[in-house]
Protein backbone atom coordinates (compact mmCIF):
# COMPACT_ATOMS: atom_id res chain seq x y z
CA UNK A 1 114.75 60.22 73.07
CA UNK A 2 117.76 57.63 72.50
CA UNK A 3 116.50 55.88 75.78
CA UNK A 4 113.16 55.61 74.70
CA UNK A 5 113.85 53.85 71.28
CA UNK A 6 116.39 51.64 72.66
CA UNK A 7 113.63 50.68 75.20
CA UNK A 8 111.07 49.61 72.33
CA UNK A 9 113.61 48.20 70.45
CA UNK A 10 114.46 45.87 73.32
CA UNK A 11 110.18 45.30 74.04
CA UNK A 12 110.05 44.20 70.07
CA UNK A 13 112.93 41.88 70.47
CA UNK A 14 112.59 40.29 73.55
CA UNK A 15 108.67 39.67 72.07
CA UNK A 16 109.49 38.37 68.57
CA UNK A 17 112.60 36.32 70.05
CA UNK A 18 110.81 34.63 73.13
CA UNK A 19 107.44 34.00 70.44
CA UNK A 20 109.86 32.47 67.88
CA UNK A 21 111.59 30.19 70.73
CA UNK A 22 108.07 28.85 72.93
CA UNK A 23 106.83 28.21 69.28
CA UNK A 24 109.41 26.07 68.57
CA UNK A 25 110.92 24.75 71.29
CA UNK A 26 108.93 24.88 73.90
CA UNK A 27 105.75 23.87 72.01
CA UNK A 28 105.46 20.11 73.95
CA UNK A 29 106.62 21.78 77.59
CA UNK A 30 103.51 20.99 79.81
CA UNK A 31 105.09 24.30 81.97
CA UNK A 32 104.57 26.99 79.50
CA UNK A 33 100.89 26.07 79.45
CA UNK A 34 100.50 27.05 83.16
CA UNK A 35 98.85 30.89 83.82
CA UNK A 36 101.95 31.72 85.22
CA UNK A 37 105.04 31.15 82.80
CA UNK A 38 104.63 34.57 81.53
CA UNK A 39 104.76 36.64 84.29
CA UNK A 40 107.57 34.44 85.97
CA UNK A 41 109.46 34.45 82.48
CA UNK A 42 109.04 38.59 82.40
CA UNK A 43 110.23 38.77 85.81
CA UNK A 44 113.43 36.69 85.25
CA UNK A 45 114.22 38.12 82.13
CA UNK A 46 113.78 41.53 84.00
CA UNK A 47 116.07 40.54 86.42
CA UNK A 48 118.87 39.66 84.14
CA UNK A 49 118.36 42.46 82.28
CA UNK A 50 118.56 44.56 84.67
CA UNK A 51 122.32 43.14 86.18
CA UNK A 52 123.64 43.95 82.61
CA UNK A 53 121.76 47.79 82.66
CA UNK A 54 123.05 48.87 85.92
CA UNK A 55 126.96 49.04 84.52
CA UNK A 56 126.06 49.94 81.63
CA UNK A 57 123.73 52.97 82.52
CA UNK A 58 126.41 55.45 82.91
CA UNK A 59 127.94 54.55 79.33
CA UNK A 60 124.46 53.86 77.35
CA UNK A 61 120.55 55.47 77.89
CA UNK A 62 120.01 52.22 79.13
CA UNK A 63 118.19 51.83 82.27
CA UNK A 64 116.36 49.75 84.75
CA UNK A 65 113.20 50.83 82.66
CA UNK A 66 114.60 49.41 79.59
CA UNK A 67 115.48 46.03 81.73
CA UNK A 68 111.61 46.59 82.64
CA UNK A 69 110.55 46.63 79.11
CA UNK A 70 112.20 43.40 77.87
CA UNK A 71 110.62 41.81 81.16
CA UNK A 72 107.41 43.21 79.52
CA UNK A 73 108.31 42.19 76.13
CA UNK A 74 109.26 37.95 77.19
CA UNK A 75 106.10 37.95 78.63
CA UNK A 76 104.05 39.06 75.91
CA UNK A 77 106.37 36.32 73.43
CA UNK A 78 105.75 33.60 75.85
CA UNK A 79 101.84 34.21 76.09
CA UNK A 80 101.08 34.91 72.52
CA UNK A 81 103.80 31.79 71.61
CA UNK A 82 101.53 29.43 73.78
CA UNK A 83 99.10 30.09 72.09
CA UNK A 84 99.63 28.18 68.84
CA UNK A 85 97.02 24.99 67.58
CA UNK A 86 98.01 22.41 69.98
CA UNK A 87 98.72 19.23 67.52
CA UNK A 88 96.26 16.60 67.79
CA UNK A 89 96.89 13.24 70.22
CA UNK A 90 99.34 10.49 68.82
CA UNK A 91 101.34 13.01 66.48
């Protein structure tokens, strides 16, 4: 049960964080506007998530599924974070 909400917390706060930071940040990179950047976002953030789970998984519930959810949750902050009004040419 620990495992589980550790896992959502992680989905809700790799989503809100990565949202927050293509909003901002990233809002004039021509790259995050590609169909790609979210899956190859998830799958990096996945992968270095899931070096810090494997030591950790015999002290904390936290797994390679949990590494899988904040994978799932970057991508889902970088495509809803792309999505934003665009501003308008000259600004």
């Amino acid at each position: 049960m620990l495992g589980l909400l550790i896992g959502a917390a992680v989905l809700g706060a790799g989503f809100v964080a990565t949202r927050n930071f293509v909003r901002t940040r990233l809002r004039f990179v021509d790259a995050v506007r590609r169909p790609a950047a979210p899956v190859v976002a998830g799958v990096a953030a996945a992968l270095a998530a899931s070096v810090v789970a494997l030591p950790l998984g015999a002290v904390l519930p936290v797994t390679v599924w949990t590494a899988a959810a904040f994978g799932v949750g970057v991508a889902g902050g970088v495509a809803s974070g792309r999505r934003t009004p665009e501003l308008p040419p000259g600004s």
